[in-house]
C-alpha atoms as a PDB file:
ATOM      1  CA  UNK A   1     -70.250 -98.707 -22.566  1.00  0.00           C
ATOM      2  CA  UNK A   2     -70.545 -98.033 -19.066  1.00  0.00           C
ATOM      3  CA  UNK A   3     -67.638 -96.367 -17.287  1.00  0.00           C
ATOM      4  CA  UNK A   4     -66.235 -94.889 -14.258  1.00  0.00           C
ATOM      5  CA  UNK A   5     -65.243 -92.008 -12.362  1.00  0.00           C
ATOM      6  CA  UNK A   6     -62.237 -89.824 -11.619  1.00  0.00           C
ATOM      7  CA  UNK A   7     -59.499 -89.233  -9.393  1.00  0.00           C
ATOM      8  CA  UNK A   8     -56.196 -87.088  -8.880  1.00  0.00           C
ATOM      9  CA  UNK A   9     -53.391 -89.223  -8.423  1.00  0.00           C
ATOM     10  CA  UNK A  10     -52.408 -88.286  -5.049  1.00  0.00           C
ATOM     11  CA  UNK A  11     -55.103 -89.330  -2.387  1.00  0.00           C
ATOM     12  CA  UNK A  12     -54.760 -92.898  -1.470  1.00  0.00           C
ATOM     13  CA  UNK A  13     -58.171 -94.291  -1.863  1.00  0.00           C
ATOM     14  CA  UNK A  14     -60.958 -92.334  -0.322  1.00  0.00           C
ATOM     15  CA  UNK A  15     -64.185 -93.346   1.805  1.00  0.00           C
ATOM     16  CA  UNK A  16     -61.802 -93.317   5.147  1.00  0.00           C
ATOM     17  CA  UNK A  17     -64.376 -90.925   6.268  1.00  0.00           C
ATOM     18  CA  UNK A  18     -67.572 -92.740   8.690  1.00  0.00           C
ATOM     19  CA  UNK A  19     -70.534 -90.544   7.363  1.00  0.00           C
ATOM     20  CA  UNK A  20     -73.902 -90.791   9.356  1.00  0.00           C
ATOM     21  CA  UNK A  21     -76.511 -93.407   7.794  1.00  0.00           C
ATOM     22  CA  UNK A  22     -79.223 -91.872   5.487  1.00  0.00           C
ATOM     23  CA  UNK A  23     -82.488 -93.564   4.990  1.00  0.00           C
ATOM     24  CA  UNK A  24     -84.725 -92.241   1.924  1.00  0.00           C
ATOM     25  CA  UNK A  25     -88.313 -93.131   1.587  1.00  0.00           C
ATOM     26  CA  UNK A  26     -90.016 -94.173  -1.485  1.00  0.00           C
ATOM     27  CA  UNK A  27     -91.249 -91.226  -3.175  1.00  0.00           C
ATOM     28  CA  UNK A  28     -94.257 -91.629  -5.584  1.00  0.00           C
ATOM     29  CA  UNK A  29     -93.031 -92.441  -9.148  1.00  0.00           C
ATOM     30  CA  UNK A  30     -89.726 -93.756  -7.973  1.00  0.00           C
ATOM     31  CA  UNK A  31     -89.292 -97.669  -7.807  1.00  0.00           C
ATOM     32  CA  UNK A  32     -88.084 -99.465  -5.003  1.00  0.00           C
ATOM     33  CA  UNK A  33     -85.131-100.674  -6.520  1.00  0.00           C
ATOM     34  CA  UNK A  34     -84.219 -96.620  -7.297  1.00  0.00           C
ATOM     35  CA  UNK A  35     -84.746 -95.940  -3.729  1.00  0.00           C
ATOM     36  CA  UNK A  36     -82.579 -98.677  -3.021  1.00  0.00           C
ATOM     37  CA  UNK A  37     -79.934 -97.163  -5.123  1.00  0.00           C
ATOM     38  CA  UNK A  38     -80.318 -93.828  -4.215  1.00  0.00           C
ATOM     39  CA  UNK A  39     -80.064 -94.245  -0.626  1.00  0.00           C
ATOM     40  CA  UNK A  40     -76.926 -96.972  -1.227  1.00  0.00           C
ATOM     41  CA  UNK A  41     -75.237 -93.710  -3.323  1.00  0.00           C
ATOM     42  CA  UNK A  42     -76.183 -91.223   0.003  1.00  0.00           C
ATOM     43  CA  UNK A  43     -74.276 -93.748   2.140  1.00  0.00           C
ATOM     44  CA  UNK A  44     -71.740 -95.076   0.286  1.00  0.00           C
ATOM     45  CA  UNK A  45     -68.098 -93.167   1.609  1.00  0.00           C
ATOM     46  CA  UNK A  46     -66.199 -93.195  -2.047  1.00  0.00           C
ATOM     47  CA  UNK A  47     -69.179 -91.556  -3.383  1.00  0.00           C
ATOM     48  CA  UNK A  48     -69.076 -88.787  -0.722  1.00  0.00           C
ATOM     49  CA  UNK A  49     -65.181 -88.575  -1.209  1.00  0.00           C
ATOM     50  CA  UNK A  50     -65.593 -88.328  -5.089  1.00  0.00           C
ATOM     51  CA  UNK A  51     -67.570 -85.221  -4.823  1.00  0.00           C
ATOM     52  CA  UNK A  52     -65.279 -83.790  -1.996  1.00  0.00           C
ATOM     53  CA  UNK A  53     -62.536 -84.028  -4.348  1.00  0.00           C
ATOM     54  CA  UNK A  54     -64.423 -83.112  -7.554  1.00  0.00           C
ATOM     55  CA  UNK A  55     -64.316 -86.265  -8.917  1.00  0.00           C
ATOM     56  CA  UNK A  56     -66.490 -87.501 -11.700  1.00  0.00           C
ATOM     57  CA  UNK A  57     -67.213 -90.499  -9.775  1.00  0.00           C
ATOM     58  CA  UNK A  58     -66.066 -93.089  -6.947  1.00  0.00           C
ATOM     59  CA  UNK A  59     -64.538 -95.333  -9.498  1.00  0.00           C
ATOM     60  CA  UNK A  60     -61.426 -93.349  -9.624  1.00  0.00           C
ATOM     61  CA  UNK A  61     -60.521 -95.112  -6.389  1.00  0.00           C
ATOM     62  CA  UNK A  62     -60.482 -98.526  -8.123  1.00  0.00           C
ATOM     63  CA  UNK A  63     -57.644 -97.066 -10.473  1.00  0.00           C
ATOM     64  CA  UNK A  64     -56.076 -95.129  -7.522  1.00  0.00           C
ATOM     65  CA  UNK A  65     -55.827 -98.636  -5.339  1.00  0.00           C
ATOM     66  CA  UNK A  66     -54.922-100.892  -8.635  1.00  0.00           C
ATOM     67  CA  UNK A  67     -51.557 -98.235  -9.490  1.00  0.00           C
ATOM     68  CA  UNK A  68     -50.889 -97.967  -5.471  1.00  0.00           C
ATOM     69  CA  UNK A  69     -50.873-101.599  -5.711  1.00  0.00           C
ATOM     70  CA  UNK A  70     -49.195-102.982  -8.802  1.00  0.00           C
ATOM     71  CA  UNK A  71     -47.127 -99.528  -9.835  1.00  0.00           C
ATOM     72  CA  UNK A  72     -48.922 -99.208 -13.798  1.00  0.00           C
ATOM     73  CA  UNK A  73     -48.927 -95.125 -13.863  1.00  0.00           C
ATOM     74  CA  UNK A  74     -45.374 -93.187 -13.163  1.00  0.00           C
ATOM     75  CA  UNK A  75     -44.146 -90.266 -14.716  1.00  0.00           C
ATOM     76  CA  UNK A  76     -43.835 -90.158 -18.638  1.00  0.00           C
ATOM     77  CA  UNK A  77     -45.495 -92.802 -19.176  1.00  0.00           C
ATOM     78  CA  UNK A  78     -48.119 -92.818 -22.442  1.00  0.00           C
ATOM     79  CA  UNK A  79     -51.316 -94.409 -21.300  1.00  0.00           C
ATOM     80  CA  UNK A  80     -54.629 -95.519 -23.080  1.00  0.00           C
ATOM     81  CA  UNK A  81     -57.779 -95.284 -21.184  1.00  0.00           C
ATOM     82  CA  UNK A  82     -60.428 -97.148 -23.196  1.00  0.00           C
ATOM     83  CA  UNK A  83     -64.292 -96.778 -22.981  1.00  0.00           C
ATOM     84  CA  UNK A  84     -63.158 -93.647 -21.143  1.00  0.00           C
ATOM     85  CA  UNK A  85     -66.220 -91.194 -20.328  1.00  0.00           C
ATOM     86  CA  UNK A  86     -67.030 -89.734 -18.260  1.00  0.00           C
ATOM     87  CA  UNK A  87     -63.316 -89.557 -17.863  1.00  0.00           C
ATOM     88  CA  UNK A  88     -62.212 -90.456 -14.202  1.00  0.00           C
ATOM     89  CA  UNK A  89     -59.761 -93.041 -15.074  1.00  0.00           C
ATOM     90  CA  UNK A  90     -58.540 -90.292 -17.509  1.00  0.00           C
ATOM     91  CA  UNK A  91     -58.097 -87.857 -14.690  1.00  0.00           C
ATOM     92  CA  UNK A  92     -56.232 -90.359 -12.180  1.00  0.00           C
ATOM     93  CA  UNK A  93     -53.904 -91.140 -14.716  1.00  0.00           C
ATOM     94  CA  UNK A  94     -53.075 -87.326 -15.915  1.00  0.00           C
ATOM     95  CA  UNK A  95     -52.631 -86.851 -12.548  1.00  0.00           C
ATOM     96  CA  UNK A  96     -50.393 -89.979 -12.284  1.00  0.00           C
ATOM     97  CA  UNK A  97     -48.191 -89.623 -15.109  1.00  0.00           C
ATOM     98  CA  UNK A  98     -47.751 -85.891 -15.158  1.00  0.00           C
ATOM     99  CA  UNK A  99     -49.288 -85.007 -18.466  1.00  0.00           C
ATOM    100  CA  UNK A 100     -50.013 -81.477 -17.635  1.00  0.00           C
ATOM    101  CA  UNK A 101     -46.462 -80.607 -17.036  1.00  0.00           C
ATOM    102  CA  UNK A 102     -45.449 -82.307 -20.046  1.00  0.00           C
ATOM    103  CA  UNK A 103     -44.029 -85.429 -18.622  1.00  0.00           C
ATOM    104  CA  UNK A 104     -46.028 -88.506 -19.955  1.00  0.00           C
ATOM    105  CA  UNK A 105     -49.275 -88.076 -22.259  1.00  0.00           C
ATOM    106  CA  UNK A 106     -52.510 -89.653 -21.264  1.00  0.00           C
ATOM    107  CA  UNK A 107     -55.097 -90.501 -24.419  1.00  0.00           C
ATOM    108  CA  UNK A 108     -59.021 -91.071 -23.077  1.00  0.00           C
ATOM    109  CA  UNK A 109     -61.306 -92.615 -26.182  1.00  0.00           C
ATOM    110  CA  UNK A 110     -64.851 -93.288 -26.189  1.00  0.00           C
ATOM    111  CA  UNK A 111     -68.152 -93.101 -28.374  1.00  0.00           C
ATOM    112  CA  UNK A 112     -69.512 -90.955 -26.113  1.00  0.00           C
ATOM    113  CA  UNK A 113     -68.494 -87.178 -25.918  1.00  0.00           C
ATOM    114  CA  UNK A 114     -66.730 -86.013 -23.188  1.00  0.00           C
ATOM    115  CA  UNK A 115     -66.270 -82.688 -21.239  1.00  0.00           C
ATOM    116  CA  UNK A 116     -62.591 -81.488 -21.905  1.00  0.00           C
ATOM    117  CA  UNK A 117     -60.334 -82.898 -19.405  1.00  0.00           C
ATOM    118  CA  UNK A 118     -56.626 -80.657 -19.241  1.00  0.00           C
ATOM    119  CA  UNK A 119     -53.594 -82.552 -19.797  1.00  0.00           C
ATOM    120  CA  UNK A 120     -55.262 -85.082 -20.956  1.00  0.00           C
ATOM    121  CA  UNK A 121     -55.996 -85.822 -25.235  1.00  0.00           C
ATOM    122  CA  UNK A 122     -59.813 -87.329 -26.120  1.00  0.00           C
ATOM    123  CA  UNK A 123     -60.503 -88.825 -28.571  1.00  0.00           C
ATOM    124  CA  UNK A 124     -64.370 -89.525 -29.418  1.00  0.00           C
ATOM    125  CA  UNK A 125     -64.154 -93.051 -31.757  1.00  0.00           C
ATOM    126  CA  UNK A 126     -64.956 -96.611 -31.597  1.00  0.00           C
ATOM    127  CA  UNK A 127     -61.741 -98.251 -30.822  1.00  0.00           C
ATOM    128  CA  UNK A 128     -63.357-100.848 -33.029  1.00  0.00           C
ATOM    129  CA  UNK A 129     -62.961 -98.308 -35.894  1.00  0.00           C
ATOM    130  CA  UNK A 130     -59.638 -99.643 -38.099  1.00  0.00           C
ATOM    131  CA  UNK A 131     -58.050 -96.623 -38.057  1.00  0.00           C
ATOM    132  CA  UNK A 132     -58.188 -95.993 -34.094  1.00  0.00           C
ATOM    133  CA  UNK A 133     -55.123 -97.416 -33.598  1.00  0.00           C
ATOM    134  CA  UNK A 134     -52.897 -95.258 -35.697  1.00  0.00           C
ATOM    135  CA  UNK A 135     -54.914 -92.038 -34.723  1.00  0.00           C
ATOM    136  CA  UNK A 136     -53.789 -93.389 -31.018  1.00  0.00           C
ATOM    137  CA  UNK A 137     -50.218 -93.527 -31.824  1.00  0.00           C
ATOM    138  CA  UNK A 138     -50.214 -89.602 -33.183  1.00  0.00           C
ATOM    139  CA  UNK A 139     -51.872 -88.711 -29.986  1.00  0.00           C
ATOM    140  CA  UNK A 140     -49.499 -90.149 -27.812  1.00  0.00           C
ATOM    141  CA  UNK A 141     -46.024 -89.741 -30.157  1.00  0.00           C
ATOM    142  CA  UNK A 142     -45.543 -93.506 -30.235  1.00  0.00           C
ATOM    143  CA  UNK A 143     -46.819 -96.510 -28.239  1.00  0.00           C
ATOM    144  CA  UNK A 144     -48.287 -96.999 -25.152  1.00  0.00           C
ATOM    145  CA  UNK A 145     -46.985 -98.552 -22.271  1.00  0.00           C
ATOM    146  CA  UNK A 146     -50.440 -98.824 -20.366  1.00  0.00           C
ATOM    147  CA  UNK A 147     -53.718 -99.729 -21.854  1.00  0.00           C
ATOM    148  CA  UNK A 148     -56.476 -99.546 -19.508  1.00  0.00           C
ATOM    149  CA  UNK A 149     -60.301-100.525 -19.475  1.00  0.00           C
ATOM    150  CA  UNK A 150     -63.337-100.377 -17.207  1.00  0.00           C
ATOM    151  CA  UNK A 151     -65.606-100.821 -19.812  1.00  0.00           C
ATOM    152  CA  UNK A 152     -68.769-103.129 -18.712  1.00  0.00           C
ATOM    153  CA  UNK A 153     -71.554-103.245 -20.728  1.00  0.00           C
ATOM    154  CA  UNK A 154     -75.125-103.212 -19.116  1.00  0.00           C
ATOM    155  CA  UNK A 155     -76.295-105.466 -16.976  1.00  0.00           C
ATOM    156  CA  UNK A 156     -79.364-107.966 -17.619  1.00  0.00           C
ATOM    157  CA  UNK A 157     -79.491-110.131 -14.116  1.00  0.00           C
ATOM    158  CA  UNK A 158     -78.339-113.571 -15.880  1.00  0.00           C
ATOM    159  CA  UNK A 159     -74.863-113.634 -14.024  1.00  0.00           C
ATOM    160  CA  UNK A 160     -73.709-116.349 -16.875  1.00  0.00           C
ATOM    161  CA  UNK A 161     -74.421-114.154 -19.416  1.00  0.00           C
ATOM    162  CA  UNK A 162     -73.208-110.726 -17.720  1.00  0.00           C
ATOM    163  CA  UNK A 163     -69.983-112.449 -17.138  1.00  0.00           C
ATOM    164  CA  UNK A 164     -69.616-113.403 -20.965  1.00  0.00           C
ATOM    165  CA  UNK A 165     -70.354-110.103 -21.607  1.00  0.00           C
ATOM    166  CA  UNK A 166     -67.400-108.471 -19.865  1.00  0.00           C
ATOM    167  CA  UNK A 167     -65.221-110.935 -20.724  1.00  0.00           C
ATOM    168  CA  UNK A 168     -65.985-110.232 -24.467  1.00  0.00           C
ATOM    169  CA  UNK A 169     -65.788-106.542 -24.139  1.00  0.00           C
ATOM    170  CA  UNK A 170     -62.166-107.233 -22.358  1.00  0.00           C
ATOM    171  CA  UNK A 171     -61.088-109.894 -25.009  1.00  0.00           C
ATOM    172  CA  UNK A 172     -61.624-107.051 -27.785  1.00  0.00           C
ATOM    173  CA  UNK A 173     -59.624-104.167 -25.572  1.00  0.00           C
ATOM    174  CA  UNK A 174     -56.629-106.416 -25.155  1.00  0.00           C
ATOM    175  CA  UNK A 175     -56.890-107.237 -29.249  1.00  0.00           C
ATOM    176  CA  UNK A 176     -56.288-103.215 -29.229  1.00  0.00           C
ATOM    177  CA  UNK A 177     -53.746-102.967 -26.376  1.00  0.00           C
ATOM    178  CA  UNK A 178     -51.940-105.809 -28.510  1.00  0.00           C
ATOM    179  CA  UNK A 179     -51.477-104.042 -31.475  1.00  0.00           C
ATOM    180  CA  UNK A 180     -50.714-100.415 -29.373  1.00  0.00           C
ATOM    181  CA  UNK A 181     -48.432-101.706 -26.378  1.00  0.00           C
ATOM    182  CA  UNK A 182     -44.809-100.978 -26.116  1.00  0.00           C
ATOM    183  CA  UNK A 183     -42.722-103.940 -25.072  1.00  0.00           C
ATOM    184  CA  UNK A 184     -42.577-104.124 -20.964  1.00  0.00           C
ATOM    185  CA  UNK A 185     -46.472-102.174 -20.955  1.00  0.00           C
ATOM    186  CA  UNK A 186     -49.275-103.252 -19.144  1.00  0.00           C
ATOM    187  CA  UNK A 187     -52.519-103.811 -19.468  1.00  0.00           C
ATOM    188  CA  UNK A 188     -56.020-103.746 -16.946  1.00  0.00           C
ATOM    189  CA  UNK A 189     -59.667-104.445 -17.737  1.00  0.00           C
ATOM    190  CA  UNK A 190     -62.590-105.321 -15.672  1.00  0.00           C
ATOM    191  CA  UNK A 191     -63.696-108.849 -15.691  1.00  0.00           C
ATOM    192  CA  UNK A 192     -66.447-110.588 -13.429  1.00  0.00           C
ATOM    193  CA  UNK A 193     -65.554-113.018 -10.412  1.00  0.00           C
ATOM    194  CA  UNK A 194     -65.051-116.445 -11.786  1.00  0.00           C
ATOM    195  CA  UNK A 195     -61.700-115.593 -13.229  1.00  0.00           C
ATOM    196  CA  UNK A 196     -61.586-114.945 -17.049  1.00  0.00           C
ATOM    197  CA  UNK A 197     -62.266-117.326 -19.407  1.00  0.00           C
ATOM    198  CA  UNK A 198     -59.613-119.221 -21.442  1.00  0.00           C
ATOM    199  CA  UNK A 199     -60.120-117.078 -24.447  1.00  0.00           C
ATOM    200  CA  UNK A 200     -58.971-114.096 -23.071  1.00  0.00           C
ATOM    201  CA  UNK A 201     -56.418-116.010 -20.132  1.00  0.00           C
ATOM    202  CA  UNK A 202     -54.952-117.768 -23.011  1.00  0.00           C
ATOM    203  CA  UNK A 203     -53.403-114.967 -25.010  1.00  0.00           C
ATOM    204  CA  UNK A 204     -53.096-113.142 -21.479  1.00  0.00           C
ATOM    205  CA  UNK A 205     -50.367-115.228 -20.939  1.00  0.00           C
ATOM    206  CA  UNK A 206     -48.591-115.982 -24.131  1.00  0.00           C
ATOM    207  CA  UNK A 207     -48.074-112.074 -23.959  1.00  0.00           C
ATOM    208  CA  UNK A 208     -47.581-110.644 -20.800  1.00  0.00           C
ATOM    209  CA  UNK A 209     -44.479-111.685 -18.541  1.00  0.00           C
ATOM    210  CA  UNK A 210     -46.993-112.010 -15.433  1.00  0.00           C
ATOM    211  CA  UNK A 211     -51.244-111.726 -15.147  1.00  0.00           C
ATOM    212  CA  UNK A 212     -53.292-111.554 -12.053  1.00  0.00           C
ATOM    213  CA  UNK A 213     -56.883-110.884 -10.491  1.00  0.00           C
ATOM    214  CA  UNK A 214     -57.427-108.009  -7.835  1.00  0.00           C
ATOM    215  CA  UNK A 215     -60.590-106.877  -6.524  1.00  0.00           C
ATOM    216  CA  UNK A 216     -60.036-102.710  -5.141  1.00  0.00           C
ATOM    217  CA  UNK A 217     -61.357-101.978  -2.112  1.00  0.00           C
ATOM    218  CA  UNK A 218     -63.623 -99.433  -3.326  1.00  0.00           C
ATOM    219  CA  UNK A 219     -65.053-102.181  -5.693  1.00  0.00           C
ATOM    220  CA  UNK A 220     -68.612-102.846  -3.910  1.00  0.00           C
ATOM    221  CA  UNK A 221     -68.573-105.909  -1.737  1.00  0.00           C
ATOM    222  CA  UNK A 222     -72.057-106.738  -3.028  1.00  0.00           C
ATOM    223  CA  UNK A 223     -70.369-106.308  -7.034  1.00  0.00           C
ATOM    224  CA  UNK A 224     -69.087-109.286  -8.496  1.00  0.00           C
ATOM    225  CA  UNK A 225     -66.399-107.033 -10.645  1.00  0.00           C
ATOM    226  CA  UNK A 226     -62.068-108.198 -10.308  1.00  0.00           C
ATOM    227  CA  UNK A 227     -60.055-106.669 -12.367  1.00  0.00           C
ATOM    228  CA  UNK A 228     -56.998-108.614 -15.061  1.00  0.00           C
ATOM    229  CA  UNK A 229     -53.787-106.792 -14.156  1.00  0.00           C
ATOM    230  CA  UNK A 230     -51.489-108.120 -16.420  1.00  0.00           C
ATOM    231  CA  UNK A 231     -47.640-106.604 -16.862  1.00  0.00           C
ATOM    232  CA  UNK A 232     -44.855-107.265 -18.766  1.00  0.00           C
ATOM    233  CA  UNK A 233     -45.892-107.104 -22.476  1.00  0.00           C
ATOM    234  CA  UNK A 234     -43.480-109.240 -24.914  1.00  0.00           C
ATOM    235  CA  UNK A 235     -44.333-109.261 -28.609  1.00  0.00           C
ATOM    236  CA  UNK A 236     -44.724-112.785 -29.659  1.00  0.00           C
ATOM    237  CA  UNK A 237     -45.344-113.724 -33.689  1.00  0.00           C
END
């Protein structure tokens, strides 16, 4: 699982900052395409801002622009942050919700361990696993009301095929979020341009009150990434 970075809740979205254009040479050993990402990294604002800060990475922005946006974090709210290391979505929403004063309670999961993150609980499972859910609901005291994923899994250069593979990987979080959501919570998972498919708009619909697209601003122009929003959750048999 590939995930993001981190972020604190209370900048608005980073990168505002016009940083001086760094050019790195191809060093012997390195391949062009790593010098290419390398020098994309030097130049690229949220990247710069994400270490200012102390974040884990720039992706914390996406989260940071998707709650300015569409209002999913608040204080006291439980929230599930799926596929979560190295645990900036985890951080934004801790941040967000107030979990280290006690106000909300913010749950990050992931196969991968994590370094501790405070106010936050972690959880180092499949969320396949049968028994995640329950564990979940101890952690958080109940249900959640926000079930979150920026889970993509690695890349192979066939855009069809990259595109079914996020959409799979965000089919199976929502068939968690559906069995952990509180009635009114919301759900978010990365999806490719193109929209989602009818397997996961489908049930999308039937249980959420309202489901849309948005692309961040700290989302890479050159990335074909959007994001499902979807709010409202209603239980339907």
């Amino acid at each position: 699982m590939t995930q993001k970075g981190s972020g604190d809740g209370n900048n608005g979205g980073g990168g505002g900052r016009r940083q001086k254009s760094v050019r790195v040479k191809t060093a012997h050993k390195r391949s062009l395409s790593s010098t290419l990402w390398l020098q994309r990294q030097l130049n690229d604002p949220y990247v710069a801002e994400a270490k200012r800060l102390g974040y884990r990475s720039r992706a914390a922005f996406k989260l940071v622009q998707l709650d300015e946006k569409y209002h999913l974090l608040g204080p006291g709210k439980r929230v599930v942050d799926l596929g979560a290391a190295p645990g900036g979505w985890t951080q934004v929403a801790v941040a967000r919700v107030g979990s280290e004063q006690g106000r909300g309670c913010v749950v990050g999961l992931d196969i991968l361990p994590m370094d501790p993150i405070p106010g936050a609980s972690l959880m180092q499972a499949d969320f396949l696993d049968p028994a995640a859910p329950d564990k979940l609901r101890d952690l958080l005291g109940g249900g959640a009301d926000l079930v979150m994923s920026d889970m993509a899994a690695p890349t192979t250069g066939h855009t069809k095929t990259d595109h079914l593979r996020v959409i799979g990987l965000a089919e199976t979080a929502l068939q968690f979020a559906l069995e952990v959501l509180e009635p009114g919570g919301a759900f978010v998972a990365k999806v490719f341009q193109g929209g989602s498919e009818k397997e996961l708009l489908d049930p999308l619909k039937k249980h959420f009150a309202v489901v849309r697209h948005a692309k961040p601003a700290a989302s890479r122009a050159d990335s074909s990434e959007m994001y499902v929003v979807a709010t409202g959750f209603r239980r339907v048999t």
